[in-house]
PDB file of N, CA and C in Angstrom:
ATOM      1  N   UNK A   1      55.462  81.811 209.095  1.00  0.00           N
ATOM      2  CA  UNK A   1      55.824  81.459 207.746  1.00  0.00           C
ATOM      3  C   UNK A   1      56.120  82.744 206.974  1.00  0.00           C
ATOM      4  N   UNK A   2      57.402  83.011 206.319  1.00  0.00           N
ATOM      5  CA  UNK A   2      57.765  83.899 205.426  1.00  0.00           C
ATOM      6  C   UNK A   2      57.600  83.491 204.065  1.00  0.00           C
ATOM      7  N   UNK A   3      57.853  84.357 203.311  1.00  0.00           N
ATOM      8  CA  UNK A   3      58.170  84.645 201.556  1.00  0.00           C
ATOM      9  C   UNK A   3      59.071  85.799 201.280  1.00  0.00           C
ATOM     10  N   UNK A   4      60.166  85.601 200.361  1.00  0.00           N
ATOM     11  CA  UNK A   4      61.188  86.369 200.408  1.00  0.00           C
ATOM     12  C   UNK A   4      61.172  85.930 198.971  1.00  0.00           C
ATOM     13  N   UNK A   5      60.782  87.369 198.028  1.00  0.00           N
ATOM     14  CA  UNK A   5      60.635  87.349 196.567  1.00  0.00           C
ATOM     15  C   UNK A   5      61.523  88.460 195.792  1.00  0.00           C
ATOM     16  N   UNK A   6      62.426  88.066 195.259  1.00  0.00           N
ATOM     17  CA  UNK A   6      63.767  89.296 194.878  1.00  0.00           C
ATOM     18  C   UNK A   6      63.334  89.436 193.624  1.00  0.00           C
ATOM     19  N   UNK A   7      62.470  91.167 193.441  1.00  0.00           N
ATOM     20  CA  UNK A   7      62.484  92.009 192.823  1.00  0.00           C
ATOM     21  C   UNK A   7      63.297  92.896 192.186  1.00  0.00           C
ATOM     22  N   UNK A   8      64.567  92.777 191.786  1.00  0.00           N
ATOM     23  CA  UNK A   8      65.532  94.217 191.817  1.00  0.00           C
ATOM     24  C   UNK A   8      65.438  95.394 190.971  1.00  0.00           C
ATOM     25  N   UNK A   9      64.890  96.385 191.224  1.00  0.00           N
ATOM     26  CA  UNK A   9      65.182  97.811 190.158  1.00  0.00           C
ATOM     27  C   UNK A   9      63.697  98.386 190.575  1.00  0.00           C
ATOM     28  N   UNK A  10      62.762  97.566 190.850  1.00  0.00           N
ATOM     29  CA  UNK A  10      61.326  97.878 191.349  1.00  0.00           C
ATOM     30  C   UNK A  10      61.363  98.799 193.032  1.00  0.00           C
ATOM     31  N   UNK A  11      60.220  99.329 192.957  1.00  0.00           N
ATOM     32  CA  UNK A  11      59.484 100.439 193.870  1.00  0.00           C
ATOM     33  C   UNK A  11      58.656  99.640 194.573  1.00  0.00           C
ATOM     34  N   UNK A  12      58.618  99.323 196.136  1.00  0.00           N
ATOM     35  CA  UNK A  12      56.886  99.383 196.187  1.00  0.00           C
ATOM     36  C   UNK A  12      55.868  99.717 195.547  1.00  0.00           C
ATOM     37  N   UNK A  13      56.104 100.702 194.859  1.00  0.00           N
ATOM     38  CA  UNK A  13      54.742 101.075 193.997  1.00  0.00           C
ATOM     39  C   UNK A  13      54.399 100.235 192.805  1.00  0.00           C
ATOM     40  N   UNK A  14      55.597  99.670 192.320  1.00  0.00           N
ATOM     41  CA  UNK A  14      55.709  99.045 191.270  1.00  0.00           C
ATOM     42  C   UNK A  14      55.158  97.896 191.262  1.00  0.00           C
ATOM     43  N   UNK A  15      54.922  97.253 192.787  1.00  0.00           N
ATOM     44  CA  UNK A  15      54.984  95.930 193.043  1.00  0.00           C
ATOM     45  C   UNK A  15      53.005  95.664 193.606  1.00  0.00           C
ATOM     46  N   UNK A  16      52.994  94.059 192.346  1.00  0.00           N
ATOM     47  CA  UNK A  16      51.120  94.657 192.963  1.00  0.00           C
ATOM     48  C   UNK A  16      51.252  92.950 193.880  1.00  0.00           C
ATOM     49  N   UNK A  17      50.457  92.866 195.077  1.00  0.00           N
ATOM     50  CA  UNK A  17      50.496  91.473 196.062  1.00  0.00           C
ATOM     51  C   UNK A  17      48.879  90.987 195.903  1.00  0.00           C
ATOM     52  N   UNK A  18      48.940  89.996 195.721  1.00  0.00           N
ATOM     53  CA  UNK A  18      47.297  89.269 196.026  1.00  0.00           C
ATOM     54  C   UNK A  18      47.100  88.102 196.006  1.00  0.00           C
ATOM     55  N   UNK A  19      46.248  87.986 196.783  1.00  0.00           N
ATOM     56  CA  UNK A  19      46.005  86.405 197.565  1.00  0.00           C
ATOM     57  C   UNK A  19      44.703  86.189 197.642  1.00  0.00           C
ATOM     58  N   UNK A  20      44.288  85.130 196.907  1.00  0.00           N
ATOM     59  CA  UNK A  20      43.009  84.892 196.589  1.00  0.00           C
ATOM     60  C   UNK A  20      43.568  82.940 196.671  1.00  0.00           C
ATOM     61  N   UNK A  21      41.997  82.004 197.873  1.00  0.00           N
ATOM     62  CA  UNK A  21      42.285  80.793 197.648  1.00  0.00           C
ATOM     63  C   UNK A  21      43.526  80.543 198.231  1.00  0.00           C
ATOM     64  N   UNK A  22      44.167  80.647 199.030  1.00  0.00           N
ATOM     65  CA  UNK A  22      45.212  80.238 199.389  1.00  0.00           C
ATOM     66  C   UNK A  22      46.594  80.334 198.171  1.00  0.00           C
ATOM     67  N   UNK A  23      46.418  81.805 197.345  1.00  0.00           N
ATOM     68  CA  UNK A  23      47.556  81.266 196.672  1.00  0.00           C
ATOM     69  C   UNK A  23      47.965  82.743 196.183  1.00  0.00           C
ATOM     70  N   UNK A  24      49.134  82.734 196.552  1.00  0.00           N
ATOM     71  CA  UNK A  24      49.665  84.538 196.491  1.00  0.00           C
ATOM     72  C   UNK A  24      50.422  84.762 195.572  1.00  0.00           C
ATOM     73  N   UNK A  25      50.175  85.572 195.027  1.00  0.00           N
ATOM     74  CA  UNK A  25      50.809  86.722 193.524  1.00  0.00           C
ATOM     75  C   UNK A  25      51.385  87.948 193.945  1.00  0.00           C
ATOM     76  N   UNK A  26      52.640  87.511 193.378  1.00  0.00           N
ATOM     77  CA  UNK A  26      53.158  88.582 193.334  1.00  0.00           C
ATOM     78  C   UNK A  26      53.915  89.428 191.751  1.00  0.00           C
ATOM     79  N   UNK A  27      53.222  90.529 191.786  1.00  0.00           N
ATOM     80  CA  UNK A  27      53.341  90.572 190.372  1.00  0.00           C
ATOM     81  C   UNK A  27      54.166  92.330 190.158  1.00  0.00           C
ATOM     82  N   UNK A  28      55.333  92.134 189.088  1.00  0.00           N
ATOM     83  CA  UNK A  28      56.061  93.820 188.978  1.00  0.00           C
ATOM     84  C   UNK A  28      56.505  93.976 187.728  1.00  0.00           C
ATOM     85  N   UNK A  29      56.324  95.058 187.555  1.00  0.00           N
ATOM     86  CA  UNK A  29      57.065  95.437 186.092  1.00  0.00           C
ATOM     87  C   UNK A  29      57.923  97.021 186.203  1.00  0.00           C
ATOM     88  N   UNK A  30      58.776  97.225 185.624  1.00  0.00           N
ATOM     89  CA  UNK A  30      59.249  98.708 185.058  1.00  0.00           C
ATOM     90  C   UNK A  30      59.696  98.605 183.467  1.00  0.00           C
ATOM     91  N   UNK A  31      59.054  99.726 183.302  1.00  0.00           N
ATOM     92  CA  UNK A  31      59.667 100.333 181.545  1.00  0.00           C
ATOM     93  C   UNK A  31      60.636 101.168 181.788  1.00  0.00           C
ATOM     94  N   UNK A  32      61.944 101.191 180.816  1.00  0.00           N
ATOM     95  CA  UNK A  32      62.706 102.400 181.054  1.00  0.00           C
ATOM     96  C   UNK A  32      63.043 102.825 179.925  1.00  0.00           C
ATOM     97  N   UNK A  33      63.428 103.767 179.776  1.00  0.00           N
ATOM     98  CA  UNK A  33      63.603 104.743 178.209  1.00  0.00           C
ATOM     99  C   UNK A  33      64.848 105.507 178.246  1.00  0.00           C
ATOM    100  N   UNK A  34      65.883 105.482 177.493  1.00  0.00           N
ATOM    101  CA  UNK A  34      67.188 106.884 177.581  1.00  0.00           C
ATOM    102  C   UNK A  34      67.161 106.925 176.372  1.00  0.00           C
ATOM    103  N   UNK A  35      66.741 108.395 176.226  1.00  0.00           N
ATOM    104  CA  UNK A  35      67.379 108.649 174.671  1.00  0.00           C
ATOM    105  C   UNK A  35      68.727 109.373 174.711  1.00  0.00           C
ATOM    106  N   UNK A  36      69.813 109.547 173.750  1.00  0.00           N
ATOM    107  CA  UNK A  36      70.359 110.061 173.603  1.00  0.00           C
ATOM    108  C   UNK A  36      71.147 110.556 172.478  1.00  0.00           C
ATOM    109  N   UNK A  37      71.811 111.529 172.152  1.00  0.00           N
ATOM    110  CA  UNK A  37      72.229 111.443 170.575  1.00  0.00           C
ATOM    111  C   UNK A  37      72.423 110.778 169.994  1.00  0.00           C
ATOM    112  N   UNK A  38      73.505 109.473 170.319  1.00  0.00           N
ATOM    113  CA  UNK A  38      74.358 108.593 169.696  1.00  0.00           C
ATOM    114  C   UNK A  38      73.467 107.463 169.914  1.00  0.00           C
ATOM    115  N   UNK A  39      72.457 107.253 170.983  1.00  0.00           N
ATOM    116  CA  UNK A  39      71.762 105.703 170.755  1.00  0.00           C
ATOM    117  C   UNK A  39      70.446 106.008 171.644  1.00  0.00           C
ATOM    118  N   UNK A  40      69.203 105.421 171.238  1.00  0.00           N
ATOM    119  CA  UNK A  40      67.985 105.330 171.961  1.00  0.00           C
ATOM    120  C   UNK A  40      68.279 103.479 172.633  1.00  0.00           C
ATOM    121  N   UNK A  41      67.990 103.864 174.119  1.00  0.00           N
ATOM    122  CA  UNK A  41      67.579 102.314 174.633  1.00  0.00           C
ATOM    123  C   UNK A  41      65.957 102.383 175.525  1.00  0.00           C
ATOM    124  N   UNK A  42      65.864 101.251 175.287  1.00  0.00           N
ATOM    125  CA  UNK A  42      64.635 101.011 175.907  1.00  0.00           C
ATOM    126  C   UNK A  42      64.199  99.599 176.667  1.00  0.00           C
ATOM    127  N   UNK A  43      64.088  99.205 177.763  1.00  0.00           N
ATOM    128  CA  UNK A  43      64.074  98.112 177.788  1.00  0.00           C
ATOM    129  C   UNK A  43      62.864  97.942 178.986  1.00  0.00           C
ATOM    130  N   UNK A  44      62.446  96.659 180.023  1.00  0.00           N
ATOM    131  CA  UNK A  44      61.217  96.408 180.068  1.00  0.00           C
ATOM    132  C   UNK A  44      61.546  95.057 181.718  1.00  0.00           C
ATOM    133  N   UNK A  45      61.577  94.841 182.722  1.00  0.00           N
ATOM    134  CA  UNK A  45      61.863  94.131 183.296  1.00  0.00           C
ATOM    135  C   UNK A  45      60.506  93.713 184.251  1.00  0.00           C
ATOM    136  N   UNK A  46      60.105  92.379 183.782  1.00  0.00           N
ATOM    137  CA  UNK A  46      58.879  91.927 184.622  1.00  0.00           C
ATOM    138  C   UNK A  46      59.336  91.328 185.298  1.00  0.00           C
ATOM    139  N   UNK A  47      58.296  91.109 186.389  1.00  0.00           N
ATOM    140  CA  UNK A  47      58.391  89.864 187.453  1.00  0.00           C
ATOM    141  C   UNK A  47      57.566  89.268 187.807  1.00  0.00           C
ATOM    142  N   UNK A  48      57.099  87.899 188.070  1.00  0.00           N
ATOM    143  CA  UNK A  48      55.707  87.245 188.553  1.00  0.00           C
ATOM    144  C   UNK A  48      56.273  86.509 189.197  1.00  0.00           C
ATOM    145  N   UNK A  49      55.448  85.816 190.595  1.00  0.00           N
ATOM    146  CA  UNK A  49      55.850  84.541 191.575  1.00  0.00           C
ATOM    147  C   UNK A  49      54.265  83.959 191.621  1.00  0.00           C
ATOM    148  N   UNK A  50      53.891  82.829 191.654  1.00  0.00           N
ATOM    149  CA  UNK A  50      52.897  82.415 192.328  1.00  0.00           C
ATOM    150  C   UNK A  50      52.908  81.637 193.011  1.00  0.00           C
ATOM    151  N   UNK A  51      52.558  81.691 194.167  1.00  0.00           N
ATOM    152  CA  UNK A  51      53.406  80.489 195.643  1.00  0.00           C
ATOM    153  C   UNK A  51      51.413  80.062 196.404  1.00  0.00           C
ATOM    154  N   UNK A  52      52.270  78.830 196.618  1.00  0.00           N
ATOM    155  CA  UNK A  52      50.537  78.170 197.093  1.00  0.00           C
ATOM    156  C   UNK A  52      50.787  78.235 198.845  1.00  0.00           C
ATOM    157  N   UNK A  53      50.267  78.672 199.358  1.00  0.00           N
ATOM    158  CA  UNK A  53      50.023  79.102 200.860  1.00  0.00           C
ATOM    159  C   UNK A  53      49.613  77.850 201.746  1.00  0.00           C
ATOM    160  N   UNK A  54      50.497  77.057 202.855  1.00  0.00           N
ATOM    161  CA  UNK A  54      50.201  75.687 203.298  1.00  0.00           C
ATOM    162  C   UNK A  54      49.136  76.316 204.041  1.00  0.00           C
ATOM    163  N   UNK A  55      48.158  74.765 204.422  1.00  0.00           N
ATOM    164  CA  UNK A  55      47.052  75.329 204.993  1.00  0.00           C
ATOM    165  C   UNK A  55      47.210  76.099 206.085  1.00  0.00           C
ATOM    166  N   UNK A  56      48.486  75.799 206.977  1.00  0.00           N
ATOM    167  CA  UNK A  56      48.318  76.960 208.744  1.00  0.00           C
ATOM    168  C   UNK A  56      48.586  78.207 208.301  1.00  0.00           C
ATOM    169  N   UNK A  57      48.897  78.539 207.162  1.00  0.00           N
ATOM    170  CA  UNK A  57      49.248  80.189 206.772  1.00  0.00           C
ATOM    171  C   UNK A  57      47.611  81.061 207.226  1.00  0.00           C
ATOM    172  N   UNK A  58      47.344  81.765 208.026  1.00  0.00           N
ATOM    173  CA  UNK A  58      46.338  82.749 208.366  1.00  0.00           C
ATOM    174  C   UNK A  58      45.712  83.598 207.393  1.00  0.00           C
ATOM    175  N   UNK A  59      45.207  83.605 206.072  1.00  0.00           N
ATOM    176  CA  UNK A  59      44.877  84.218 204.992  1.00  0.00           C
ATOM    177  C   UNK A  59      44.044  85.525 205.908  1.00  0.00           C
ATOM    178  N   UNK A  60      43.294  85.330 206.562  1.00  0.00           N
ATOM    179  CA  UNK A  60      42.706  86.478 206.897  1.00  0.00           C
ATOM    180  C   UNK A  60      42.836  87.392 207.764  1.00  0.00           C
ATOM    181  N   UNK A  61      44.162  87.346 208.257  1.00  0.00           N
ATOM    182  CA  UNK A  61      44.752  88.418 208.896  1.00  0.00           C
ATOM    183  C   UNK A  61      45.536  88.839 207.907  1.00  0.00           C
ATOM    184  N   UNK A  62      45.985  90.128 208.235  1.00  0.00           N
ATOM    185  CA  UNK A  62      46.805  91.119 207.013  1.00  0.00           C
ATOM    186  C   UNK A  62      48.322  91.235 207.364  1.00  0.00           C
ATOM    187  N   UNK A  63      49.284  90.050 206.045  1.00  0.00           N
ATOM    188  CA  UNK A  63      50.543  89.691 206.511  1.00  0.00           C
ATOM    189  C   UNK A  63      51.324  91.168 206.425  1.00  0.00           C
ATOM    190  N   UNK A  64      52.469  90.821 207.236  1.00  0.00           N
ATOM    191  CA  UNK A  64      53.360  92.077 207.604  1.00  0.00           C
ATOM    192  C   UNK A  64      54.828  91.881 206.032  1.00  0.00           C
ATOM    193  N   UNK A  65      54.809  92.844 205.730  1.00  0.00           N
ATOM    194  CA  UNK A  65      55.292  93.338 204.317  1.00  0.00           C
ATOM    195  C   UNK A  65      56.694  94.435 204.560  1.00  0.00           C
ATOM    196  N   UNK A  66      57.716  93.854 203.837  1.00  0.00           N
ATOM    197  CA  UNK A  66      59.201  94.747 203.864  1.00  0.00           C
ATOM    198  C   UNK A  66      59.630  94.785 202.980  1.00  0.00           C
ATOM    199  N   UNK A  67      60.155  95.540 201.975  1.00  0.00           N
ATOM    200  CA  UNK A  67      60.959  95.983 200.961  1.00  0.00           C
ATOM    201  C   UNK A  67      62.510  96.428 201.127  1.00  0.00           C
ATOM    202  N   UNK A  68      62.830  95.641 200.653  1.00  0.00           N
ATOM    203  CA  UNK A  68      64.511  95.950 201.302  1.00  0.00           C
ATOM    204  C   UNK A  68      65.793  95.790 200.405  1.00  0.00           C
ATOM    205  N   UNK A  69      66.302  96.539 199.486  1.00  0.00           N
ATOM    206  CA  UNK A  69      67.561  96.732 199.033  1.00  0.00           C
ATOM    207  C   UNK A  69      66.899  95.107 197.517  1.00  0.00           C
ATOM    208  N   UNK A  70      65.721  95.503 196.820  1.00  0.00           N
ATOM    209  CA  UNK A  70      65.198  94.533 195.923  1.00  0.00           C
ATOM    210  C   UNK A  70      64.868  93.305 196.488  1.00  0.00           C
ATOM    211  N   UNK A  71      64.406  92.829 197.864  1.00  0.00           N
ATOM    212  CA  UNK A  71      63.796  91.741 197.966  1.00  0.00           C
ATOM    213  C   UNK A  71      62.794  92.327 199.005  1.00  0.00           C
ATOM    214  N   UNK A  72      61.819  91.841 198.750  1.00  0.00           N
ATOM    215  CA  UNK A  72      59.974  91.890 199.288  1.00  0.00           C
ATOM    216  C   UNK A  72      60.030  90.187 200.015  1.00  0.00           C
ATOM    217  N   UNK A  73      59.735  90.681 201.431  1.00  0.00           N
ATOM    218  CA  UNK A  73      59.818  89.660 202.250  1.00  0.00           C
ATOM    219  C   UNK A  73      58.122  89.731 203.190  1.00  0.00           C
ATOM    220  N   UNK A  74      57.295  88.765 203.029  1.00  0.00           N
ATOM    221  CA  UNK A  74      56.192  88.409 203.286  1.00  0.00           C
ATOM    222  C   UNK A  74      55.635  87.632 204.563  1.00  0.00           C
ATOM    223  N   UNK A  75      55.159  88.069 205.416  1.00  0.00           N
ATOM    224  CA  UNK A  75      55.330  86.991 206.697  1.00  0.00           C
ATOM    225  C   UNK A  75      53.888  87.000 206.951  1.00  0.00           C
ATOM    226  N   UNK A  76      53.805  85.471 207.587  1.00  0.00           N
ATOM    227  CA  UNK A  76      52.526  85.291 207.677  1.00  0.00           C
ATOM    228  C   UNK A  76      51.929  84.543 209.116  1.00  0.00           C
ATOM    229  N   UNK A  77      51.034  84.645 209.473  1.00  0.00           N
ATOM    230  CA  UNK A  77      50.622  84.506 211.046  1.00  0.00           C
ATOM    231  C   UNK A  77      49.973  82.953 210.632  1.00  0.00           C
ATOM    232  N   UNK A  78      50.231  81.886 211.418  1.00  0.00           N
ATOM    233  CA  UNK A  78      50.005  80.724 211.565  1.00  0.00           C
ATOM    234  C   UNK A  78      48.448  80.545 212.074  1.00  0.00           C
ATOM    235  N   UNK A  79      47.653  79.922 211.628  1.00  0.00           N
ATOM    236  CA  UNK A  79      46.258  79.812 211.948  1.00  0.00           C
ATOM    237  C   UNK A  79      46.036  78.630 213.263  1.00  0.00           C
ATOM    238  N   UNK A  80      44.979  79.124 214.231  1.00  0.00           N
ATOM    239  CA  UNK A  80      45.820  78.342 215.351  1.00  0.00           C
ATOM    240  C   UNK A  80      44.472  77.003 215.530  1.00  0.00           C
ATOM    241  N   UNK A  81      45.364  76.103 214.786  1.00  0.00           N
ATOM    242  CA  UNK A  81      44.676  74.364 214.553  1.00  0.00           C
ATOM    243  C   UNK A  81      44.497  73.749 215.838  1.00  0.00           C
ATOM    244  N   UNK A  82      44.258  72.648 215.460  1.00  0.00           N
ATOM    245  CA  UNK A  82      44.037  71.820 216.634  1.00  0.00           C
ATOM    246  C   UNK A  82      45.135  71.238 217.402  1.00  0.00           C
ATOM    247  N   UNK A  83      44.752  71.284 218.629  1.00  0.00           N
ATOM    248  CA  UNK A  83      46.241  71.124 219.276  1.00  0.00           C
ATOM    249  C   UNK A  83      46.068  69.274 219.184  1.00  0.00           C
ATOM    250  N   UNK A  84      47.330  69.099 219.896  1.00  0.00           N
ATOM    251  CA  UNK A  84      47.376  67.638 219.816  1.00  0.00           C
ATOM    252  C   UNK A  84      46.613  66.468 220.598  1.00  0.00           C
ATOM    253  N   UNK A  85      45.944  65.518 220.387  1.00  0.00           N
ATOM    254  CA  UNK A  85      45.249  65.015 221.929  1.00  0.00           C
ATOM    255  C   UNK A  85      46.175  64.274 222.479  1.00  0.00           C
ATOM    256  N   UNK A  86      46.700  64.025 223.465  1.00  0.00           N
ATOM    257  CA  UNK A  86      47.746  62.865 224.032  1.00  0.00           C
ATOM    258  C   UNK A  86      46.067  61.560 224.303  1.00  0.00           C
ATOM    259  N   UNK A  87      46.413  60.186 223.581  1.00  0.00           N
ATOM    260  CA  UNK A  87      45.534  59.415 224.094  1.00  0.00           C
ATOM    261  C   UNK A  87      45.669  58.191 224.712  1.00  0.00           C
ATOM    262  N   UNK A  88      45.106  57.623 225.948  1.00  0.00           N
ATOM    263  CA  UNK A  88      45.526  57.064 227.127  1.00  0.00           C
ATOM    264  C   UNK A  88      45.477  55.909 226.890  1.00  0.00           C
ATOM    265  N   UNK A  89      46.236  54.932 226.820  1.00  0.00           N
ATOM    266  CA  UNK A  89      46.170  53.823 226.734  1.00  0.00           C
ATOM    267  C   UNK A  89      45.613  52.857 227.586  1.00  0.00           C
ATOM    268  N   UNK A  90      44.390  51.694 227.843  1.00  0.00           N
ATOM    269  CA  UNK A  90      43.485  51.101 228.777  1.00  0.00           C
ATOM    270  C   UNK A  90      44.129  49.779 228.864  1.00  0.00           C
TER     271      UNK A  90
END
């Protein structure tokens, strides 16, 4: 199971992940500032996701994480349930 959350203008560093309860945050912000003679700008770009994790998602192994050209892609190891019973008919 993946998550593919498009961040654009953000850093890894920028970007905070947490998963608590089956339910993952992903949370980013940047401030930016130009001054210049003729005009001051300033502006401010957040981001939040909160995605609920189906139960086979593996919370307690540590998912594998990519940052790539503004999208943060999240993958997650399947928790290994009960297999199926085949049952015999008498």
């Amino acid at each position: 199971m993946y998550i593919e959350a498009s961040v654009p203008g953000l850093t890894p560093s920028e970007i905070d992940v947490t998963l608590e309860n089956k339910v993952l945050w992903i949370r980013g912000s940047k401030k930016e500032a130009q001054d210049n003679k003729k005009y001051h700008y300033r502006s401010k770009k957040t981001y939040s996701y909160q995605i609920s994790l189906p139960e086979s998602a593996d919370e307690n192994r540590e998912p594998e994480t990519k940052y790539e050209h503004g999208v943060l892609t999240i993958t997650f190891s399947k928790t290994k349930g009960e297999m199926a019973k085949k049952i015999q008919i008498k």
